[in-house]
Protein backbone atom coordinates (compact mmCIF):
# COMPACT_ATOMS: atom_id res chain seq x y z
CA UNK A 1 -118.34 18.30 91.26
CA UNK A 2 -119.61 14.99 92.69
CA UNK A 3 -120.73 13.72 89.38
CA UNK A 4 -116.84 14.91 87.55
CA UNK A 5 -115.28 12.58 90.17
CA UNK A 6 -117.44 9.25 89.82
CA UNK A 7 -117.02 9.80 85.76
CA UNK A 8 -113.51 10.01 86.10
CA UNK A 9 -113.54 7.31 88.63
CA UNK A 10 -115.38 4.98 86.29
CA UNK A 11 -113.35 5.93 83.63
CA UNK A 12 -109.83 4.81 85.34
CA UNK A 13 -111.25 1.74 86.27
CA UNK A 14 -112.32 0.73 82.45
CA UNK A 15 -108.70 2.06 81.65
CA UNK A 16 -107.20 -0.21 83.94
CA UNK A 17 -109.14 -3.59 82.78
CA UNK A 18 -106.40 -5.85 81.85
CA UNK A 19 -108.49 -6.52 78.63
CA UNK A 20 -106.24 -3.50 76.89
CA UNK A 21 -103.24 -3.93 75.18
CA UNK A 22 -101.11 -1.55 77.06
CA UNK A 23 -102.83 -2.99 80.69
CA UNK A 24 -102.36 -7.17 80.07
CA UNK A 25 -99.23 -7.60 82.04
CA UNK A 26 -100.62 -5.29 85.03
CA UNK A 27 -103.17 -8.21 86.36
CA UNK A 28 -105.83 -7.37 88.59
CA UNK A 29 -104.26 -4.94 90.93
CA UNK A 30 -105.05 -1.70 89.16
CA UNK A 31 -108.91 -2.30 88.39
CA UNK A 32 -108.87 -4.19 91.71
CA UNK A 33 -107.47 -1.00 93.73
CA UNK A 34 -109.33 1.68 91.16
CA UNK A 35 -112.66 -0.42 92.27
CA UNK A 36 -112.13 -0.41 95.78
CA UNK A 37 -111.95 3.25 95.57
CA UNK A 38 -115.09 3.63 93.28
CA UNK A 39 -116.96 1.62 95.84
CA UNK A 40 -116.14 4.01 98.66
CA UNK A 41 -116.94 7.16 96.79
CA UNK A 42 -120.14 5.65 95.70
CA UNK A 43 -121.06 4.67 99.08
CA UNK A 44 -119.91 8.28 100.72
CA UNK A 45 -122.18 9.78 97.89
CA UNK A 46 -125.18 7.43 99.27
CA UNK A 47 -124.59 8.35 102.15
CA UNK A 48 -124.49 11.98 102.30
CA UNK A 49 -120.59 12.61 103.57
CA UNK A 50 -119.64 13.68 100.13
């Protein structure tokens, strides 16, 4: 179940690069916030609490 969330995790942040057509007026904020939340899962995972 772990592994299905970071995927999908990864997977919105990619979506969310502003390199894509439908993303280039978004900015930064999406990746930026879809990142943050990647980092803590990934951390959580290291750590055990997930």
């Amino acid at each position: 179940m772990n592994l299905i969330i970071l995927i999908l995790l990864v997977m919105l942040v990619v979506g969310a690069l502003p390199s894509w057509g439908h993303s280039q007026s978004w900015g930064y904020a999406p990746s930026g916030g879809l990142g943050l939340v990647l980092l803590i899962v990934v951390v959580l995972l290291l750590t055990g609490r997930l």
